[in-house]
N, C-alpha and C. Protein backbone atom coordinates (compact mmCIF):
# COMPACT_ATOMS: atom_id res chain seq x y z
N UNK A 1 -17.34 -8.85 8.15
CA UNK A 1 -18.29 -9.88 7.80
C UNK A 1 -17.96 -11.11 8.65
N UNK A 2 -19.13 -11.75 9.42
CA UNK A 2 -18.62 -13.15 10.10
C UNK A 2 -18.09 -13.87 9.53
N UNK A 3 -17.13 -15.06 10.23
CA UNK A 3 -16.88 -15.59 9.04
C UNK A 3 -17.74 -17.14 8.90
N UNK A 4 -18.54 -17.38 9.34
CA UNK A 4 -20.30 -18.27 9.58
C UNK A 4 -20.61 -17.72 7.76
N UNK A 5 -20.83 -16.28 7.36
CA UNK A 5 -21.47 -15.92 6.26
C UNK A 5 -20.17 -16.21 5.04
N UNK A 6 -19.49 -16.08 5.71
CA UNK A 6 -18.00 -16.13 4.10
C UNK A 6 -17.69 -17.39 3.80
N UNK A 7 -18.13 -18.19 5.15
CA UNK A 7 -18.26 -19.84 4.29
C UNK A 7 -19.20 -20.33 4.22
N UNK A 8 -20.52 -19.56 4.27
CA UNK A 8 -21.71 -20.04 3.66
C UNK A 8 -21.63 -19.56 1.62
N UNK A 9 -20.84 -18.36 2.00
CA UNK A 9 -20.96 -17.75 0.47
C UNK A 9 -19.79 -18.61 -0.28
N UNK A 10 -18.80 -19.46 0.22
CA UNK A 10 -17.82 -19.72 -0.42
C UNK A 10 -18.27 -21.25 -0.76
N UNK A 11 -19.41 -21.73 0.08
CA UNK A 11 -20.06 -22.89 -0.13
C UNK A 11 -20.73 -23.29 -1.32
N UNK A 12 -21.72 -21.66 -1.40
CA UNK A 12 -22.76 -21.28 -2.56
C UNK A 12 -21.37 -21.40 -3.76
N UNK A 13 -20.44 -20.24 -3.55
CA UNK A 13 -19.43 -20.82 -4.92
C UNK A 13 -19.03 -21.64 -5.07
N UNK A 14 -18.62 -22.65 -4.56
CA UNK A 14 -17.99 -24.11 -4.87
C UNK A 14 -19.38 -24.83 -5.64
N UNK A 15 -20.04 -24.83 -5.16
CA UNK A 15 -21.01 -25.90 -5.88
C UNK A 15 -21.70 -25.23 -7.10
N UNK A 16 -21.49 -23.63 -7.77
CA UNK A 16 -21.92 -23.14 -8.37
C UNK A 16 -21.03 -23.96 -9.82
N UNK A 17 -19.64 -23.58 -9.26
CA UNK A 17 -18.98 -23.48 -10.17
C UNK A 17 -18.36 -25.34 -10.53
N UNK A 18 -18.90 -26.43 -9.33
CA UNK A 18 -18.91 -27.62 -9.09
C UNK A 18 -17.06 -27.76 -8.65
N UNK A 19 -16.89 -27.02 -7.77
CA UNK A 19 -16.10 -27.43 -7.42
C UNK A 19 -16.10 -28.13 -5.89
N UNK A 20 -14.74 -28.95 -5.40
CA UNK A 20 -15.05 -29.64 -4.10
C UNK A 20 -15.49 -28.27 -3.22
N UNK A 21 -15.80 -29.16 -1.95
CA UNK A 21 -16.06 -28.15 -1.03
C UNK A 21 -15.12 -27.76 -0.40
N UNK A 22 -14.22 -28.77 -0.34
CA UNK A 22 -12.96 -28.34 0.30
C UNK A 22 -12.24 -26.92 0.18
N UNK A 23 -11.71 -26.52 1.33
CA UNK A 23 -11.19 -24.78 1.26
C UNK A 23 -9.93 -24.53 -0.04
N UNK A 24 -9.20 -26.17 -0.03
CA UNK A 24 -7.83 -25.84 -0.58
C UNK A 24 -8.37 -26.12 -2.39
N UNK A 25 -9.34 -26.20 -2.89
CA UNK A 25 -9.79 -26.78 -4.03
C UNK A 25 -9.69 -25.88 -5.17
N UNK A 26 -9.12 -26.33 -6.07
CA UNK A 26 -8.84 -25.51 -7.45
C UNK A 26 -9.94 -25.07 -7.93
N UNK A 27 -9.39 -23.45 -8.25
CA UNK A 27 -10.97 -22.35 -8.71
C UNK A 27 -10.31 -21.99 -10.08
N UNK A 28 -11.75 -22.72 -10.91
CA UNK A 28 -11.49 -22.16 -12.43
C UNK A 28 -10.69 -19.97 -12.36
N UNK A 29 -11.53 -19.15 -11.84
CA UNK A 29 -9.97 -17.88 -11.78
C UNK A 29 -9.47 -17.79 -10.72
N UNK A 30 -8.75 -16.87 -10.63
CA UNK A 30 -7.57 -16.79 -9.74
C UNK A 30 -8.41 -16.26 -8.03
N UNK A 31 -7.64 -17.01 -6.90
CA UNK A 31 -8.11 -16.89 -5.69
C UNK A 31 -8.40 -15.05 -5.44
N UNK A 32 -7.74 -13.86 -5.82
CA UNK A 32 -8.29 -12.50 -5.81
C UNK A 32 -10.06 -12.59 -5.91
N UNK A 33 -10.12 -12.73 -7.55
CA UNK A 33 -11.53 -13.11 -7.94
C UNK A 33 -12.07 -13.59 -7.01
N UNK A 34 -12.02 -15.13 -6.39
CA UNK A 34 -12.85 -16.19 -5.66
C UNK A 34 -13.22 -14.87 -4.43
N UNK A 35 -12.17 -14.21 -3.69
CA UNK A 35 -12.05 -13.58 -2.15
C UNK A 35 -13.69 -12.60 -2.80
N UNK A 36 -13.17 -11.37 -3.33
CA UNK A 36 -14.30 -10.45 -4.38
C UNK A 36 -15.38 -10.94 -4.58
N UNK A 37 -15.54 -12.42 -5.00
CA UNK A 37 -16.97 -12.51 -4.05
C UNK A 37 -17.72 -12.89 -3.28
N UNK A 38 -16.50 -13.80 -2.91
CA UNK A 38 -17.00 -14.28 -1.30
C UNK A 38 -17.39 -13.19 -0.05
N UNK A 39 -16.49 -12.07 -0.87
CA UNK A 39 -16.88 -10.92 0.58
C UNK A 39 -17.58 -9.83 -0.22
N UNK A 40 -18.05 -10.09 -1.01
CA UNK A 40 -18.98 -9.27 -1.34
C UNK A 40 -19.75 -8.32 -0.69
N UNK A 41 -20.67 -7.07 -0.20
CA UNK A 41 -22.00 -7.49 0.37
C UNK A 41 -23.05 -7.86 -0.04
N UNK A 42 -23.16 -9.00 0.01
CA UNK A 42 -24.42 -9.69 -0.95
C UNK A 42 -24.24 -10.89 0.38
N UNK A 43 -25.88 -11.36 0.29
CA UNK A 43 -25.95 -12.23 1.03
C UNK A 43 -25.90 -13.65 0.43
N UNK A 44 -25.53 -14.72 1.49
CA UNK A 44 -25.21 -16.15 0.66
C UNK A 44 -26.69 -16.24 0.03
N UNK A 45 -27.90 -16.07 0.42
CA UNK A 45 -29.48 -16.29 0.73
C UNK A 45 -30.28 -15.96 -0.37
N UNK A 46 -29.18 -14.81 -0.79
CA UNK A 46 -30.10 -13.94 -1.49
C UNK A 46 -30.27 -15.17 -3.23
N UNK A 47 -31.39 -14.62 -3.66
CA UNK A 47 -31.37 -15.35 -4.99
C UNK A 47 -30.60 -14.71 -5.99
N UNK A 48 -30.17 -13.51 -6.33
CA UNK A 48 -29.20 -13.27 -7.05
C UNK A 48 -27.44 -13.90 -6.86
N UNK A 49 -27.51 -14.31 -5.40
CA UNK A 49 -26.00 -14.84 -5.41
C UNK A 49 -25.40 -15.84 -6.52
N UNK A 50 -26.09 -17.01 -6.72
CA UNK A 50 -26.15 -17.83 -7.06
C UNK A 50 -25.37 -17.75 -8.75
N UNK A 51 -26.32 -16.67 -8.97
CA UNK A 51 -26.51 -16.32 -10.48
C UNK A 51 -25.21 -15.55 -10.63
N UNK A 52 -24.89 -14.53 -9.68
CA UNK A 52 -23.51 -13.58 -10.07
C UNK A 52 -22.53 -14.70 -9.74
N UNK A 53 -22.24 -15.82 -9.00
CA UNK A 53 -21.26 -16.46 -8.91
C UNK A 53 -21.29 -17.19 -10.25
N UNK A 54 -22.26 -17.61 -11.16
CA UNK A 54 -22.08 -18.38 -12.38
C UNK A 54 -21.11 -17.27 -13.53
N UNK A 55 -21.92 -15.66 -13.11
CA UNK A 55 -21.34 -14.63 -13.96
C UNK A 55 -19.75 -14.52 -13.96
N UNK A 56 -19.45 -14.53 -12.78
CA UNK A 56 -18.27 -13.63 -12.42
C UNK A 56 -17.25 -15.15 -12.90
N UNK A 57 -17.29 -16.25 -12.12
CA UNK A 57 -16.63 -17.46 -12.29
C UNK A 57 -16.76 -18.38 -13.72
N UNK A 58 -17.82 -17.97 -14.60
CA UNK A 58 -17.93 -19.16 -16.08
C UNK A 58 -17.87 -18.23 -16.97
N UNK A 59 -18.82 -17.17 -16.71
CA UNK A 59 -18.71 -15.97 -17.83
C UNK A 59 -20.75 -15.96 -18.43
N UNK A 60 -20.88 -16.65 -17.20
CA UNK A 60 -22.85 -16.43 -17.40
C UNK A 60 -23.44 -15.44 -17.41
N UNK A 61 -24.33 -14.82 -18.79
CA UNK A 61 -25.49 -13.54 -18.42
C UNK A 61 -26.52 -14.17 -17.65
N UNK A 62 -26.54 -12.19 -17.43
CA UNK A 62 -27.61 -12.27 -16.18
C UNK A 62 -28.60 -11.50 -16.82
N UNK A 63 -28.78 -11.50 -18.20
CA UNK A 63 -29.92 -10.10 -18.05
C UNK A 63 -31.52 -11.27 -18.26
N UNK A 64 -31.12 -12.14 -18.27
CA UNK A 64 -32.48 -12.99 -17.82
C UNK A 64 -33.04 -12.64 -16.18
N UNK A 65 -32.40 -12.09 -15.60
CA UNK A 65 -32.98 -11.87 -14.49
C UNK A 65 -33.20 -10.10 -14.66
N UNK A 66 -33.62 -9.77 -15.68
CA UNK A 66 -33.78 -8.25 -15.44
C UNK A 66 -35.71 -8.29 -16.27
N UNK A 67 -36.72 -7.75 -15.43
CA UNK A 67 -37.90 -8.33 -15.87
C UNK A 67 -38.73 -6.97 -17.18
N UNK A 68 -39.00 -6.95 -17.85
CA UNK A 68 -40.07 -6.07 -18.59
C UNK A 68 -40.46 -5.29 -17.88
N UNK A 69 -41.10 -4.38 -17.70
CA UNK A 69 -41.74 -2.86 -17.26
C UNK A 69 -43.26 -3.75 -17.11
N UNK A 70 -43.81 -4.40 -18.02
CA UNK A 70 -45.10 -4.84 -18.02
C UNK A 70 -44.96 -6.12 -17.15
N UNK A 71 -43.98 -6.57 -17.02
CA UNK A 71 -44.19 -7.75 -15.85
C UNK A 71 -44.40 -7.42 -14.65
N UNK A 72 -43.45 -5.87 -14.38
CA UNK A 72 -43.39 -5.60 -12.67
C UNK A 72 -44.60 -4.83 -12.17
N UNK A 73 -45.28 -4.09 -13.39
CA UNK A 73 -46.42 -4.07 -13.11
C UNK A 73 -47.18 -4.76 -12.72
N UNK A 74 -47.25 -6.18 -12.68
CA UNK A 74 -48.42 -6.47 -12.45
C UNK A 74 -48.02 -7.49 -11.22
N UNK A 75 -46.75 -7.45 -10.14
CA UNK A 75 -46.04 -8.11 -9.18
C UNK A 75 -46.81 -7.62 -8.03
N UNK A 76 -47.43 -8.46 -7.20
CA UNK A 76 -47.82 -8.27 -5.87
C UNK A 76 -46.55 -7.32 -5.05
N UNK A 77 -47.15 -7.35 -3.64
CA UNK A 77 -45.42 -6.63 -3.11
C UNK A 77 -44.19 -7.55 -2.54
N UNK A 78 -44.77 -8.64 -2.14
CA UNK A 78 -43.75 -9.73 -2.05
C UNK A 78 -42.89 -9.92 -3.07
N UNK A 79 -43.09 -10.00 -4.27
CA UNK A 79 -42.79 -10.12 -5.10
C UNK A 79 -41.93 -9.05 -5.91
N UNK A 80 -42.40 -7.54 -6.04
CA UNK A 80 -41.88 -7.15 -6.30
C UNK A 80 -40.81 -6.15 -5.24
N UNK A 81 -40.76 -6.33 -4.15
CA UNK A 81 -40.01 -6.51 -2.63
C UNK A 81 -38.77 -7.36 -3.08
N UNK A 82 -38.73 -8.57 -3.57
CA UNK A 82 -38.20 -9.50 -3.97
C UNK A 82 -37.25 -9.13 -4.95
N UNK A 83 -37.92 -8.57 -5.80
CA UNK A 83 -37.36 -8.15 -7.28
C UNK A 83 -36.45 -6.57 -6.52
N UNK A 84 -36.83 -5.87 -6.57
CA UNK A 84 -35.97 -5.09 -5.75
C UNK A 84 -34.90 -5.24 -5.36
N UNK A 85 -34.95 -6.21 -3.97
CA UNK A 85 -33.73 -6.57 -3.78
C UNK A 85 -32.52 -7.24 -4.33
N UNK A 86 -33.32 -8.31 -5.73
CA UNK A 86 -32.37 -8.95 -6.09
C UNK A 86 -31.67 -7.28 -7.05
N UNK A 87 -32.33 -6.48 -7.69
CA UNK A 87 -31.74 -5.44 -8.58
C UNK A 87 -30.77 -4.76 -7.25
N UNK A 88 -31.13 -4.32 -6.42
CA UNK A 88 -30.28 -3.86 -5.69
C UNK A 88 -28.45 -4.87 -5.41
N UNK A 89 -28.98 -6.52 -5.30
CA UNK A 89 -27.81 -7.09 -5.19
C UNK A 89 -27.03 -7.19 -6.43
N UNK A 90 -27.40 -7.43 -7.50
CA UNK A 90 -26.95 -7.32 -8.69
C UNK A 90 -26.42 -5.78 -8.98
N UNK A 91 -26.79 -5.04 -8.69
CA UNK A 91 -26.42 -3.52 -8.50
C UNK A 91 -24.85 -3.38 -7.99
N UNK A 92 -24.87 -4.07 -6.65
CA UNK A 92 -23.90 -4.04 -5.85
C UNK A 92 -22.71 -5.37 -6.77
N UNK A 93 -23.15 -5.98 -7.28
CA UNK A 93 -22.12 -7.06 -8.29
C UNK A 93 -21.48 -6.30 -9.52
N UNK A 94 -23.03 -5.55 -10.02
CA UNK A 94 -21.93 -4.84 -11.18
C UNK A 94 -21.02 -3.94 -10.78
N UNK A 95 -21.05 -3.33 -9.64
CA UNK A 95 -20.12 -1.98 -9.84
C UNK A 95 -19.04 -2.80 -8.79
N UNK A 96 -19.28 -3.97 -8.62
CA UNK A 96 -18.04 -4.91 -8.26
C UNK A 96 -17.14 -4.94 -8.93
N UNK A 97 -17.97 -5.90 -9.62
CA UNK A 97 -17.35 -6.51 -11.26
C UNK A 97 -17.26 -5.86 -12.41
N UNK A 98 -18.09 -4.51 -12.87
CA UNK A 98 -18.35 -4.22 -14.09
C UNK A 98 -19.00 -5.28 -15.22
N UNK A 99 -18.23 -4.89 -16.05
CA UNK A 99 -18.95 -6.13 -17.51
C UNK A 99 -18.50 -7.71 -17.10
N UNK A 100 -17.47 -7.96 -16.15
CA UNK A 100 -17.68 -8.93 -15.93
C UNK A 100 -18.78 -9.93 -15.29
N UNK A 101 -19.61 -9.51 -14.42
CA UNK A 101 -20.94 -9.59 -14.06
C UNK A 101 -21.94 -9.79 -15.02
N UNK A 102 -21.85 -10.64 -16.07
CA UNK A 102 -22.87 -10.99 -16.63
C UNK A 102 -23.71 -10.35 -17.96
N UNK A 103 -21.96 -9.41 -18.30
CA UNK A 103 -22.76 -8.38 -19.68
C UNK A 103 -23.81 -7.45 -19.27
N UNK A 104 -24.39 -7.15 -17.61
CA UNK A 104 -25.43 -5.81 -17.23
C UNK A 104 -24.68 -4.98 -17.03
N UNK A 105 -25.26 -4.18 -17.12
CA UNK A 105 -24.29 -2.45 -16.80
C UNK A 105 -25.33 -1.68 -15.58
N UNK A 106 -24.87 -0.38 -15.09
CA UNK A 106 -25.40 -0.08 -13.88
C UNK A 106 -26.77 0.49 -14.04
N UNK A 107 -26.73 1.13 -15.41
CA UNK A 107 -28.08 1.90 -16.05
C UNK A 107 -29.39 1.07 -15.89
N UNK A 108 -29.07 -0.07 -16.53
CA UNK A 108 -30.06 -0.98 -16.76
C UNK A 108 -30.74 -1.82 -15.22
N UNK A 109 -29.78 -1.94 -14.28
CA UNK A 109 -29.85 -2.56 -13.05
C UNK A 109 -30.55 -1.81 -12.01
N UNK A 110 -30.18 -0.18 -12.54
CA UNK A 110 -30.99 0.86 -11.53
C UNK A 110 -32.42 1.09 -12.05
N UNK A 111 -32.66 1.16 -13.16
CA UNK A 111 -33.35 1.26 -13.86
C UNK A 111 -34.73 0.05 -13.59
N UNK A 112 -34.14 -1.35 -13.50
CA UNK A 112 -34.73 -2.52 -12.68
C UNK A 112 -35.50 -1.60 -11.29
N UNK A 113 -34.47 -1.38 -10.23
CA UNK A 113 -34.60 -1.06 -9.12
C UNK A 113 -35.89 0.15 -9.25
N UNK A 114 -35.52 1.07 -10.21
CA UNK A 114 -36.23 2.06 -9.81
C UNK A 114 -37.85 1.65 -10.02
N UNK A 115 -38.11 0.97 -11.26
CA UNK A 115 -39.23 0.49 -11.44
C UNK A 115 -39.84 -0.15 -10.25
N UNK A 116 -39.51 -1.19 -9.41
CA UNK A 116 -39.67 -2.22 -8.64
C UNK A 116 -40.31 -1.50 -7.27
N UNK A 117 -39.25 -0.15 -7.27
CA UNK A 117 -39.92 0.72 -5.94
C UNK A 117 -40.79 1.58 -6.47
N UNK A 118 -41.12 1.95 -7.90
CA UNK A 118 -42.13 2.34 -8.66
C UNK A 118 -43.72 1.54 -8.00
N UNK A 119 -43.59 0.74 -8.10
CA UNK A 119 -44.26 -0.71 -7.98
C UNK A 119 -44.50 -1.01 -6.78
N UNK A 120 -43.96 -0.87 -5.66
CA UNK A 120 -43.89 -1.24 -4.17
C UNK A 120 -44.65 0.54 -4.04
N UNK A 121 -44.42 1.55 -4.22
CA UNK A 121 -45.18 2.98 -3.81
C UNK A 121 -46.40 2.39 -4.07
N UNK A 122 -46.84 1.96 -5.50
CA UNK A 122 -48.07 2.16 -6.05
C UNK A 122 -48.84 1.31 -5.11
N UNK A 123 -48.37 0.04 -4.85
CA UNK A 123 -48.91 -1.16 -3.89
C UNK A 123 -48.87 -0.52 -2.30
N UNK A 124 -48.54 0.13 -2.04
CA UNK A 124 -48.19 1.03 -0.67
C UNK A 124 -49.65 1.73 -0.50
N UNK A 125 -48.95 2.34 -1.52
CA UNK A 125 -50.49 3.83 -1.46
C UNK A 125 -51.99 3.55 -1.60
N UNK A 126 -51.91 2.34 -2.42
CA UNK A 126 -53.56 1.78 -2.62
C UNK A 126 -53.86 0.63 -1.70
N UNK A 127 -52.76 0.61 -0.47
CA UNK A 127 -53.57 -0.14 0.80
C UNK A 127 -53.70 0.25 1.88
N UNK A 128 -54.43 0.19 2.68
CA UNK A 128 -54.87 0.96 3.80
C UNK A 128 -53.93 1.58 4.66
N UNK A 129 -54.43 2.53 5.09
CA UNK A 129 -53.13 3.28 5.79
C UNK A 129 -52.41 2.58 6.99
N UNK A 130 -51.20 2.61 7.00
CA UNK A 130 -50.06 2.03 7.81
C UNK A 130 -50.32 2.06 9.27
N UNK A 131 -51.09 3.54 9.93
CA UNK A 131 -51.30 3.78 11.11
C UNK A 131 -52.27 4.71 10.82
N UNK A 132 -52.87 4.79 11.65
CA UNK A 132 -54.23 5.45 11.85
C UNK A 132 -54.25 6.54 13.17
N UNK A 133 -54.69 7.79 13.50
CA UNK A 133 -54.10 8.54 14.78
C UNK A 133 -55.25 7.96 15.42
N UNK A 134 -54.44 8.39 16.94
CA UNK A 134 -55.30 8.57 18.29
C UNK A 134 -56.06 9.19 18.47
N UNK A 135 -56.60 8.97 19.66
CA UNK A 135 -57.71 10.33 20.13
C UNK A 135 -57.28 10.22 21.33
N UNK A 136 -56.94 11.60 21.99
CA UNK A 136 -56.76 11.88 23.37
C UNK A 136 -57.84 11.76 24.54
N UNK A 137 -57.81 11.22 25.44
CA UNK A 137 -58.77 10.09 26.43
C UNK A 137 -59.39 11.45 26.97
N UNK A 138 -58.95 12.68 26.99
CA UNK A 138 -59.26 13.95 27.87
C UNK A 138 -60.44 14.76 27.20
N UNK A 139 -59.71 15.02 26.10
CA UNK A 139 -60.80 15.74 24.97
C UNK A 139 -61.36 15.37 23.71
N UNK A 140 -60.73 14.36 23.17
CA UNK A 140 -60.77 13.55 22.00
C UNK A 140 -60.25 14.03 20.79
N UNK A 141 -59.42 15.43 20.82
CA UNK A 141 -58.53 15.48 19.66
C UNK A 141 -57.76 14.74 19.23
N UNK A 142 -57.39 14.93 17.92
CA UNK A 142 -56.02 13.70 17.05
C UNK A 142 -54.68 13.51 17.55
N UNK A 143 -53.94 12.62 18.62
CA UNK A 143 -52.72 12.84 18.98
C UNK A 143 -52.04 11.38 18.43
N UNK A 144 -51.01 11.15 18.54
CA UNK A 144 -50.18 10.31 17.95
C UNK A 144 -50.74 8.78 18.17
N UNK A 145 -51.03 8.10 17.64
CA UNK A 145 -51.73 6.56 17.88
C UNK A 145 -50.91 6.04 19.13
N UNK A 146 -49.41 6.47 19.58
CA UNK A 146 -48.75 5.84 20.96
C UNK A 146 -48.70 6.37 21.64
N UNK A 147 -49.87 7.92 22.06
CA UNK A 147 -50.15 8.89 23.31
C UNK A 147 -51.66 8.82 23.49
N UNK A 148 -51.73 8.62 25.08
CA UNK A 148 -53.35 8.71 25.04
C UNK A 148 -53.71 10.09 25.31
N UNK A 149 -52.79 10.88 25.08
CA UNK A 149 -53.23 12.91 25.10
C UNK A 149 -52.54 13.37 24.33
N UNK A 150 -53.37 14.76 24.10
CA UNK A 150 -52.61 15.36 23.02
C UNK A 150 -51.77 16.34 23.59
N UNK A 151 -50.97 17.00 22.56
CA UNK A 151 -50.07 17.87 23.39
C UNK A 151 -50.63 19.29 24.42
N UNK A 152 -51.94 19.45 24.13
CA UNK A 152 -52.13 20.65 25.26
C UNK A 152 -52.59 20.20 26.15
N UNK A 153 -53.01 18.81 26.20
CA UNK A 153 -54.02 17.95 27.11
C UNK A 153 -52.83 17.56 28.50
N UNK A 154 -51.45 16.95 27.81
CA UNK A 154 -50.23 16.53 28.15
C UNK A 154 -49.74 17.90 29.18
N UNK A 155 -49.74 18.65 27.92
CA UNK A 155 -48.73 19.84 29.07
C UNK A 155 -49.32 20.47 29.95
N UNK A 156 -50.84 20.78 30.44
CA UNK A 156 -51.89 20.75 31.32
C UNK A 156 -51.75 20.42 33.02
N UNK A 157 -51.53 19.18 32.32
CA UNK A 157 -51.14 18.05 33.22
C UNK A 157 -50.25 18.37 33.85
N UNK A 158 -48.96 19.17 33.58
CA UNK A 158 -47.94 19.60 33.54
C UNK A 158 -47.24 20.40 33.79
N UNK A 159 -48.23 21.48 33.99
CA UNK A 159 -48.05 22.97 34.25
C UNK A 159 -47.14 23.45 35.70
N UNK A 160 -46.67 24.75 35.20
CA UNK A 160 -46.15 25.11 36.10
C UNK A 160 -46.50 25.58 37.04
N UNK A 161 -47.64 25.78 36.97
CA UNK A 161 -48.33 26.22 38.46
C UNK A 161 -48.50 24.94 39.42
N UNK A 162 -48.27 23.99 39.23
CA UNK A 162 -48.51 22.63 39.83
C UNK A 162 -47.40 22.57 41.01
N UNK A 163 -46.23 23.16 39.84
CA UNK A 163 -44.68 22.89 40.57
C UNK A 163 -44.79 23.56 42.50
N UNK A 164 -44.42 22.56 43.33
CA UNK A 164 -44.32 23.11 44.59
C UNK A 164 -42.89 23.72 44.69
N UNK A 165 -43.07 24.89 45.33
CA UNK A 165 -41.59 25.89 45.45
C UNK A 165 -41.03 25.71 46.79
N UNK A 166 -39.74 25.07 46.60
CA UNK A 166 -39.34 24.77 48.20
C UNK A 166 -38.22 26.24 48.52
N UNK A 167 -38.88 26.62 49.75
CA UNK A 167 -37.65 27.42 50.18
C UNK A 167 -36.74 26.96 50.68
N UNK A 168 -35.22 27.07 50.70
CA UNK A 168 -34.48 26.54 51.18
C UNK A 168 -33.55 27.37 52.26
């Protein structure tokens, strides 16, 4: 991990937990703890950081950040893109931390996740398709949207009878 990101994340903990910013500054637990989640993989950025540093360092729940089944239903994909990831980072905190993380357990966190990409398919599938095929410039069959021929059109082109035979 750079270390640009381990003192952005050690930044996010100091002021979580209101401590100085200073490197040498007394941490309510012991410096092990502080390292665990400074190097987490979790990003400083992410919006769950914030929240697992209150967990892990005061003893803050997190299951306020875990949403209803009927809420994520009804999440655009930004949004529930969003939500995702934070279940995925919180994912990666509990099986850090275990119960220290905020009283969630892994069931409930995957369970988040799975819904969320539940939610991101459904929003997927009911918008227009991602890519659309080609048509080959030769004959106009279906070839890959980044070939302007298709494959018999291609290998045609190609053939071995084309090849000149040098005697040597």
């Amino acid at each position: 991990m750079p270390v640009v990101e381990i003192h952005a994340k050690l930044q996010v903990a100091c002021q979580v937990v209101g401590a100085p910013l200073d490197v040498d500054a007394r941490w309510p637990p012991d410096g092990h703890t502080v390292w665990r989640l400074i190097t987490m993989p979790v990003d400083a950025d992410s919006p769950a950081f914030p929240a697992v540093c209150r967990a892990v360092l005061h003893g803050a729940a997190l299951h306020h950040l875990i949403r209803p089944d009927a809420r994520i239903e009804r999440m655009t994909l930004p949004q529930a893109e969003e939500y995702a990831a934070t279940m995925r980072d919180l994912g990666t905190a509990v099986l850090a931390f275990g119960w220290e993380c905020g009283g969630l357990n892994a069931e409930e966190v995957a369970v988040g996740e799975q819904t969320a990409a539940e939610r991101i398919n459904q929003l997927v599938a009911a918008s227009r398709p991602l890519a659309t095929h080609g048509s080959c410039v030769s004959c106009g069959e279906p070839c890959a949207p980044w070939c302007t021929s298709c494959d018999a059109c291609h290998s045609a082109r190609f053939s071995c009878d084309d090849v000149v035979q040098l005697d040597w």
